[in-house]
Protein backbone atom coordinates (compact mmCIF):
# COMPACT_ATOMS: atom_id res chain seq x y z
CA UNK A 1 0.00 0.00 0.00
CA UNK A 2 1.67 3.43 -0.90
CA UNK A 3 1.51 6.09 1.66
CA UNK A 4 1.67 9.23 -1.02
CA UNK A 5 0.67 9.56 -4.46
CA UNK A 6 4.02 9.56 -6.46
CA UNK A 7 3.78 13.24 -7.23
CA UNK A 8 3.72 13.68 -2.96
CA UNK A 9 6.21 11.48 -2.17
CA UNK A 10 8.79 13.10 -4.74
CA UNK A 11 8.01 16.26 -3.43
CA UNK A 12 8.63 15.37 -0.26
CA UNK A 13 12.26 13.40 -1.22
CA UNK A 14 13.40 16.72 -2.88
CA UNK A 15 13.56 18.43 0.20
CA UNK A 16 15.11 15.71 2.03
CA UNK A 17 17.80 15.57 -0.55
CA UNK A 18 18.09 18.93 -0.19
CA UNK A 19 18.64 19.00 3.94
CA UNK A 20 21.10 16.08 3.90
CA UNK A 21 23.50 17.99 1.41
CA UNK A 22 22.81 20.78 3.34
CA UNK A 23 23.81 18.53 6.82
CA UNK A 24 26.87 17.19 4.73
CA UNK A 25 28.09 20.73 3.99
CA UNK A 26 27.50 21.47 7.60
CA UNK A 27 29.46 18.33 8.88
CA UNK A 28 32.50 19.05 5.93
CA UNK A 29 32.48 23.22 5.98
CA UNK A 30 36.18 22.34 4.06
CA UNK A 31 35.53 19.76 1.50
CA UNK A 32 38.43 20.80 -0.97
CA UNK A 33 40.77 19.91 2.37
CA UNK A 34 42.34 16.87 3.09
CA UNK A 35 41.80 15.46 6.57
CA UNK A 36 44.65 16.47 8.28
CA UNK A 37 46.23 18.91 11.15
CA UNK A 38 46.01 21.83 8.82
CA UNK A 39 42.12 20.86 8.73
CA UNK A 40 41.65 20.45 11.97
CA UNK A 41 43.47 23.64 12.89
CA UNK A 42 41.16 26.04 11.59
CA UNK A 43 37.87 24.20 12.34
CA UNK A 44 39.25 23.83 15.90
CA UNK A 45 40.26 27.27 16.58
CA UNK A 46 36.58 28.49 15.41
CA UNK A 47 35.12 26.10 17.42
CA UNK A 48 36.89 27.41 20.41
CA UNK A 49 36.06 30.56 19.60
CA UNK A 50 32.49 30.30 19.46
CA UNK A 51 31.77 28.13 21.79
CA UNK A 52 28.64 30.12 24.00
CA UNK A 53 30.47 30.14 27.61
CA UNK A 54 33.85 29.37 27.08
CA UNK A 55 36.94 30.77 28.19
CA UNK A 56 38.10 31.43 24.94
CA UNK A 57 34.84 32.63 23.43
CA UNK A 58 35.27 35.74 20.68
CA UNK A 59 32.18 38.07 20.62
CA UNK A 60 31.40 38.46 17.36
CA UNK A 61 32.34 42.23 16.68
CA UNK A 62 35.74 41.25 17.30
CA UNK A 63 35.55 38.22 14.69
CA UNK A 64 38.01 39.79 12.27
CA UNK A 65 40.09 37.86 9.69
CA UNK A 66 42.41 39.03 7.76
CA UNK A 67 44.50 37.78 4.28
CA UNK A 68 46.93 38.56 1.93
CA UNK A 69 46.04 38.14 -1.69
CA UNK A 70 48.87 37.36 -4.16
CA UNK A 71 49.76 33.47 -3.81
CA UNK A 72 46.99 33.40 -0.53
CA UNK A 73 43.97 33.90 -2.37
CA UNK A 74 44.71 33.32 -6.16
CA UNK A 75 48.08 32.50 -7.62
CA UNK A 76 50.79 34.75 -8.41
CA UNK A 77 53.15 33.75 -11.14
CA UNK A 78 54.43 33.50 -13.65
CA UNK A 79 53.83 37.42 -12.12
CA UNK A 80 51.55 38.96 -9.89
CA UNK A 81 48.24 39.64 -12.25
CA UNK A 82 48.27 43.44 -11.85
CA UNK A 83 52.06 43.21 -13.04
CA UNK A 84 50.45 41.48 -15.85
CA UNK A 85 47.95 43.92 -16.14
CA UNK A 86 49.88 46.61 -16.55
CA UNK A 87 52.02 44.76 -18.93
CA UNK A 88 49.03 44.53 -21.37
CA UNK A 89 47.95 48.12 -20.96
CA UNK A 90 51.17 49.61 -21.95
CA UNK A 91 50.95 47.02 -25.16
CA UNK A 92 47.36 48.17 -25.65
CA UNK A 93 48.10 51.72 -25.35
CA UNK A 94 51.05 52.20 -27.14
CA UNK A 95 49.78 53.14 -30.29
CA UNK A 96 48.35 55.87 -28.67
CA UNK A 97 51.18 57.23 -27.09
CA UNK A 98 54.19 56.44 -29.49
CA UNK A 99 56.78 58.48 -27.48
CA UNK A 100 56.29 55.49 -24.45
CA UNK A 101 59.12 53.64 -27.04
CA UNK A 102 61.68 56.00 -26.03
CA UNK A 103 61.06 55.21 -22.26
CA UNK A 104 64.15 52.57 -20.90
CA UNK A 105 61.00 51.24 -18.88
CA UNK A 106 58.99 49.90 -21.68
CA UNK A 107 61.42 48.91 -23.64
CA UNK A 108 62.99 46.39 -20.69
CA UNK A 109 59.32 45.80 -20.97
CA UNK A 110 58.65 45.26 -24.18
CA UNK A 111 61.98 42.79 -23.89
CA UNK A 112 60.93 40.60 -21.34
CA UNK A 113 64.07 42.10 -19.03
CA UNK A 114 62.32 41.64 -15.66
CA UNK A 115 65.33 42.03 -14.00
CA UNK A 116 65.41 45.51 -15.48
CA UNK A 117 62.29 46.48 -14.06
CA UNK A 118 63.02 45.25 -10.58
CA UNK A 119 66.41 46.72 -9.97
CA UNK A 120 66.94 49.67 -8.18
CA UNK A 121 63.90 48.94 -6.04
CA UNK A 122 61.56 48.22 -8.66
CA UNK A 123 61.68 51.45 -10.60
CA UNK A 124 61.41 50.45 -13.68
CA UNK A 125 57.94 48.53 -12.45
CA UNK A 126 56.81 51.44 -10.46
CA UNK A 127 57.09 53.60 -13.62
CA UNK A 128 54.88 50.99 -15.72
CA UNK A 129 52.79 51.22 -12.80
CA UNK A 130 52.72 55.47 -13.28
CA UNK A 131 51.76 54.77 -17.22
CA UNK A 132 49.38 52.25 -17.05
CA UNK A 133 47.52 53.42 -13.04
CA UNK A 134 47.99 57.05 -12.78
CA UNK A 135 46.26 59.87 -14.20
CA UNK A 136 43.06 58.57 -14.90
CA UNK A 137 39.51 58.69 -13.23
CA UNK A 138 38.63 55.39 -10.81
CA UNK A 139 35.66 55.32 -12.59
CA UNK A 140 38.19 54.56 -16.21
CA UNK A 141 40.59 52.55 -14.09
CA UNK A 142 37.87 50.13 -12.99
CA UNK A 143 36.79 49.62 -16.57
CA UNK A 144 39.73 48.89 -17.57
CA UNK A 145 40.32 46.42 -15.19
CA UNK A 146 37.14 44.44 -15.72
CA UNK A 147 37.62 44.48 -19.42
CA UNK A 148 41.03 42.93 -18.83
CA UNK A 149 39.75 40.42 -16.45
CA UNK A 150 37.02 39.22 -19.20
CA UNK A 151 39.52 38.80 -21.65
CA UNK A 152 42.68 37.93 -20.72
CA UNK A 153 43.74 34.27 -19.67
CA UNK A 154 46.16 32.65 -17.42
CA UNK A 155 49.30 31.27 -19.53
CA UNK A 156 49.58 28.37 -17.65
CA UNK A 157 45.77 27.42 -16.67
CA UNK A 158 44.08 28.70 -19.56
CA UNK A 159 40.98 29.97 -17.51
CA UNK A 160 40.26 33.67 -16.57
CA UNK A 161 42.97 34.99 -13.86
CA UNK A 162 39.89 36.02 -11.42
CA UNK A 163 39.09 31.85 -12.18
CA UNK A 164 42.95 31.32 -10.59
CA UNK A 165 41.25 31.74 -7.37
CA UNK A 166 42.13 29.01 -4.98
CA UNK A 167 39.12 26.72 -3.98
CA UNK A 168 40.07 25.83 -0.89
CA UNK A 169 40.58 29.51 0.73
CA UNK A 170 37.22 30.48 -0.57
CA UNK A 171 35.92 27.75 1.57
CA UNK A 172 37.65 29.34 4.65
CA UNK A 173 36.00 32.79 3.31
CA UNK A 174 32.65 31.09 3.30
CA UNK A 175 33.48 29.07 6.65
CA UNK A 176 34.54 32.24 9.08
CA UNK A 177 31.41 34.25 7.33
CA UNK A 178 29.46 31.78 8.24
CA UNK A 179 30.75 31.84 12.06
CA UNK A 180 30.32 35.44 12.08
CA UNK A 181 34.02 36.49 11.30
CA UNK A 182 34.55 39.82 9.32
CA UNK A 183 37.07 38.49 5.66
CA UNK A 184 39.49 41.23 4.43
CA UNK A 185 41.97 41.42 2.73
CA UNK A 186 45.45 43.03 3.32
CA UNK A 187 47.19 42.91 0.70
CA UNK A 188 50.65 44.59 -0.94
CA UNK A 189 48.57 44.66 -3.91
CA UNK A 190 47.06 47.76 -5.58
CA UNK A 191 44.05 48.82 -3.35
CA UNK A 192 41.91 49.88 -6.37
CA UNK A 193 42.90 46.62 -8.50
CA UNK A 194 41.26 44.94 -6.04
CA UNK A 195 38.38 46.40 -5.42
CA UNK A 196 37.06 45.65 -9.11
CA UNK A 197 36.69 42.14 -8.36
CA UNK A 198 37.00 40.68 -4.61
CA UNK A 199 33.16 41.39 -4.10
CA UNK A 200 32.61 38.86 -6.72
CA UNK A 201 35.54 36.25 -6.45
CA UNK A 202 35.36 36.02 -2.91
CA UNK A 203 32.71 37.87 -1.20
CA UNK A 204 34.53 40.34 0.66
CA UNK A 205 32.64 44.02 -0.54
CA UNK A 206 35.66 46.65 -1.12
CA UNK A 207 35.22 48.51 1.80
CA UNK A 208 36.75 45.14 3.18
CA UNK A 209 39.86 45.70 1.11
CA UNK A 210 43.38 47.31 1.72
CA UNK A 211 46.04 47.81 -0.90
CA UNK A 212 49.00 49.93 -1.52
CA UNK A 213 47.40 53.11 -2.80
CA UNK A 214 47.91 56.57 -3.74
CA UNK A 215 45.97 60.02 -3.10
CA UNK A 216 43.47 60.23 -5.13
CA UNK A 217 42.40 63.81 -6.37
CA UNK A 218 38.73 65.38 -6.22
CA UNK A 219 37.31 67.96 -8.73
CA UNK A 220 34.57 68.61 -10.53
CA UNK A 221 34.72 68.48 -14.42
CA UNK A 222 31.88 69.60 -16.14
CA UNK A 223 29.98 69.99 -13.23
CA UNK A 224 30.54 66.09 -12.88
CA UNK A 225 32.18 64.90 -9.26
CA UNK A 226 35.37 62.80 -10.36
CA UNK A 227 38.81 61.12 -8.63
CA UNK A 228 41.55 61.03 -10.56
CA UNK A 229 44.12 58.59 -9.76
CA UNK A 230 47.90 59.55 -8.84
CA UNK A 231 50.78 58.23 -7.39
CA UNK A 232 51.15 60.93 -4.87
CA UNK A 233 51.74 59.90 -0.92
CA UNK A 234 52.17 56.30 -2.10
CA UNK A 235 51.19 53.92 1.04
CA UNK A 236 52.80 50.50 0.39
CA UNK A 237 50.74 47.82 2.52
CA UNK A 238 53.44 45.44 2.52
CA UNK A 239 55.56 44.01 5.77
CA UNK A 240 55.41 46.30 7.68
CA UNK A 241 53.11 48.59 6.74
CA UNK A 242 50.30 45.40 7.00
CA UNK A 243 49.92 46.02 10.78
CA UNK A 244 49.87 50.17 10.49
CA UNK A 245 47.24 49.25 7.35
CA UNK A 246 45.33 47.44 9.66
CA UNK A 247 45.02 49.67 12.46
CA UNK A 248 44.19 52.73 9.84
CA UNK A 249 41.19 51.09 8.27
CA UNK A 250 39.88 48.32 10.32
CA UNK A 251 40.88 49.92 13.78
CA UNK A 252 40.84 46.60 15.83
CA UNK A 253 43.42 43.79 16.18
CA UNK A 254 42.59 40.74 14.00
CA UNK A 255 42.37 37.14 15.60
CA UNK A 256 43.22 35.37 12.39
CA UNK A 257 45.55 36.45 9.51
CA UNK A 258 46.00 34.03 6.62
CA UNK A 259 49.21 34.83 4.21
CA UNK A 260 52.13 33.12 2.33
CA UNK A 261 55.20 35.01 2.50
CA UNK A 262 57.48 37.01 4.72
CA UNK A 263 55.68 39.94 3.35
CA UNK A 264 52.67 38.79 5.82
CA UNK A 265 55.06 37.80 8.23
CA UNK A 266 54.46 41.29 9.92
CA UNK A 267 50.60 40.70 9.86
CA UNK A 268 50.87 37.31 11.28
CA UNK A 269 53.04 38.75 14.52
CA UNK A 270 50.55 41.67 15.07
CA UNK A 271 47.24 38.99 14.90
CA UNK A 272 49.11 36.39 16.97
CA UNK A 273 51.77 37.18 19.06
CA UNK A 274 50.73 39.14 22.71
CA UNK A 275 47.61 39.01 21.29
CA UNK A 276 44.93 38.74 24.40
CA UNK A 277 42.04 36.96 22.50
CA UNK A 278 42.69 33.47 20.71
CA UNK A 279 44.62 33.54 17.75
CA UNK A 280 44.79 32.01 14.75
CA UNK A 281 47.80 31.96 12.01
CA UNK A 282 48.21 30.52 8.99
CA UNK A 283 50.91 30.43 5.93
CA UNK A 284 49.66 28.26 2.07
CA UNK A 285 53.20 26.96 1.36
CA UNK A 286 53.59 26.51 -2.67
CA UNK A 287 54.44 22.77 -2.59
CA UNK A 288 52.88 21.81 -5.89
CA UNK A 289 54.68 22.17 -8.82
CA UNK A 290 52.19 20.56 -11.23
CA UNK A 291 48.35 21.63 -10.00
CA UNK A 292 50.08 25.37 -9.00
CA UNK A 293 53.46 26.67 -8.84
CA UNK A 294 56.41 25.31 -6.10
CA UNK A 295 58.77 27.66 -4.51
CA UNK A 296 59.40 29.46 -1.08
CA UNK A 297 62.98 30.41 -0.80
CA UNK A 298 63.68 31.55 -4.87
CA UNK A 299 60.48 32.19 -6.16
CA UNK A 300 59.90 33.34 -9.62
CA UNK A 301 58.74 36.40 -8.93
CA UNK A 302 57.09 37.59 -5.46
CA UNK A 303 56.53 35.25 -2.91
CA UNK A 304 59.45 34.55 -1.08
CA UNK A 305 59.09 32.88 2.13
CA UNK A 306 62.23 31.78 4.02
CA UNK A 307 61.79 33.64 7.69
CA UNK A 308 58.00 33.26 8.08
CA UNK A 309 58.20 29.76 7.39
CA UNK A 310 61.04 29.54 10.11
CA UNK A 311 59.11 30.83 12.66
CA UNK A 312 56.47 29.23 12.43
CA UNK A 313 56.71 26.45 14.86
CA UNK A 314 57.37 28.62 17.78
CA UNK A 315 54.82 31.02 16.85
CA UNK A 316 52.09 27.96 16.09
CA UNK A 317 51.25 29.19 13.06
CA UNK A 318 49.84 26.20 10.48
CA UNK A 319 51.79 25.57 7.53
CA UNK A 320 49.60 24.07 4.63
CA UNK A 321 51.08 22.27 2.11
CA UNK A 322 49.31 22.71 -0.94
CA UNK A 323 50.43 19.60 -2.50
CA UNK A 324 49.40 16.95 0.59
CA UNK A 325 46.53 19.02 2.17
CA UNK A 326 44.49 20.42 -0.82
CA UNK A 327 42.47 17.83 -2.61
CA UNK A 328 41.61 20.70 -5.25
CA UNK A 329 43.66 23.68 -5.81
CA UNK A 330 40.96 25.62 -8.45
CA UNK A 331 37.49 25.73 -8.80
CA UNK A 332 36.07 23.38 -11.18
CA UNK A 333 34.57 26.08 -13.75
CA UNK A 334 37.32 28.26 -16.20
């Protein structure tokens, strides 16, 4: 004897479907992770921290993580992807402005001399920066940026760079959001590069976001309200200038801080050491050669991580390694 009519019955299946994926997700909040201490690390510490009653218990306004971008949140080689950015704007917009041929920058550019660019404290790059960044509205800068991130394509992955997002970290973004943290990022990156697309490859709105930026300059041109870019009063939100970053725009001390270099090494002492709430560190070490990239000590570009990864044992941060504790290292769809 049936209980329901078909129709009922599937109706009623659907939804139960539905709750045990749900319940799954709920029991797995890190499905892209292997089982493992790096695992357990961050599901343990947000347990602890919201546990109603504890000792160790984080109200929620103080629920702040924070995390580099380049090689933390997407990948950064065969060069950062704003490098690469730029790159392609001064090739787009050279026709436009022939006399850029005559400038030593471009041309070690337009060679492929990277070690041109980055000597003398990355002059060379800061000046491609100056072409390609300055001297334009936000409003033009942002379009460019979004017309570069439709079109252009990783060399190595052949999928969209804001696709070269890694899987795994957006299921930490999802995880703490879900427990109430605050996700921004803190990155040496440029602030306004950003801001064009972490709303919509991670979740984390642009007010969430902290760069290396410049002044921008207000007037009014034909009556219209516009901010023109510059490189004036550069603020580089690298090392340390993370921690002074931090306490600029967020104004409280973070409890978790997620990087992978000695760049965030800074950031990582300021969220973990002295700190008197729990505190949580952690450092993506580039172990896989074939999925990603692998370096740490001679990296091919920026990246380098020799002295963060020494200390941290005695500072207890976690150390994942991307090759043994990531099961996927991308999301599935280019």
């Amino acid at each position: 004897m049936k209980l329901f009519p078909r129709k009922i019955s599937s109706f009623l299946v659907c939804p139960l479907a539905l709750l045990a994926i749900i319940t799954a997700n709920a029991q797995d909040p890190l499905p892209s992770w292997k089982d493992g201490a790096a695992k357990s690390s961050i599901t343990s510490f947000v347990k602890k921290i919201t546990k109603d009653g504890s000792t160790d218990f984080v109200p929620i306004s103080e629920r702040i993580a924070v995390f580099d971008n380049d090689g933390c949140l997407w990948s950064e080689n065969p060069l950062p992807f704003q490098v690469i950015f730029a790159a392609d704007e001064i090739k787009r917009l050279l026709p436009e402005n022939p006399e850029w041929k005559e400038n030593a920058s471009v041309q070690a550019l337009l060679k492929g001399d990277t070690a041109a660019l980055l000597g003398d404290h990355h002059k060379g790059l800061l000046e491609i920066i100056a072409l390609t960044h300055a001297g334009i509205t936000t409003d033009e800068f942002d379009t460019r940026v979004k017309n570069w991130l439709t079109t252009a394509k990783h060399p190595k992955f052949g999928r969209a760079y804001s696709k070269c997002i890694y899987q795994p970290m957006l299921e930490v973004l999802s995880y703490l959001r879900a427990n109430d943290f605050q996700t921004w990022i803190v990155s040496g990156g440029g602030q306004d590069f950003m801001r064009v697309f972490a709303e919509e490859a991670y979740g984390i709105p642009p007010e969430q976001v902290i760069g290396s930026h410049g002044v921008a300059k207000f007037e009014l041109k034909d009556g219209k309200p516009t901010l023109t870019k510059t490189l004036d009063t550069v603020f580089i939100d690298d090392k340390e200038g993370k921690p002074v970053g931090i306490n600029q725009f967020i104004g409280r001390r973070p409890i978790a801080a997620f990087g992978n270099s000695d760049g965030d090494k800074a950031m990582l002492e300021y969220t973990t050491i002295a700190n008197p709430k729990p505190s949580f560190g952690l450092i993506v070490h580039h172990t896989d050669g074939e999925r990603e990239y692998a370096y740490d000590a001679k990296p091919k570009s920026s990246g380098k991580l020799v002295k963060a990864l020494e200390d941290a044992p005695k500072n207890g941060w976690t150390v994942v390694d991307m090759k043994e504790d990531w099961i996927n290292v991308f999301p599935s769809a280019k």
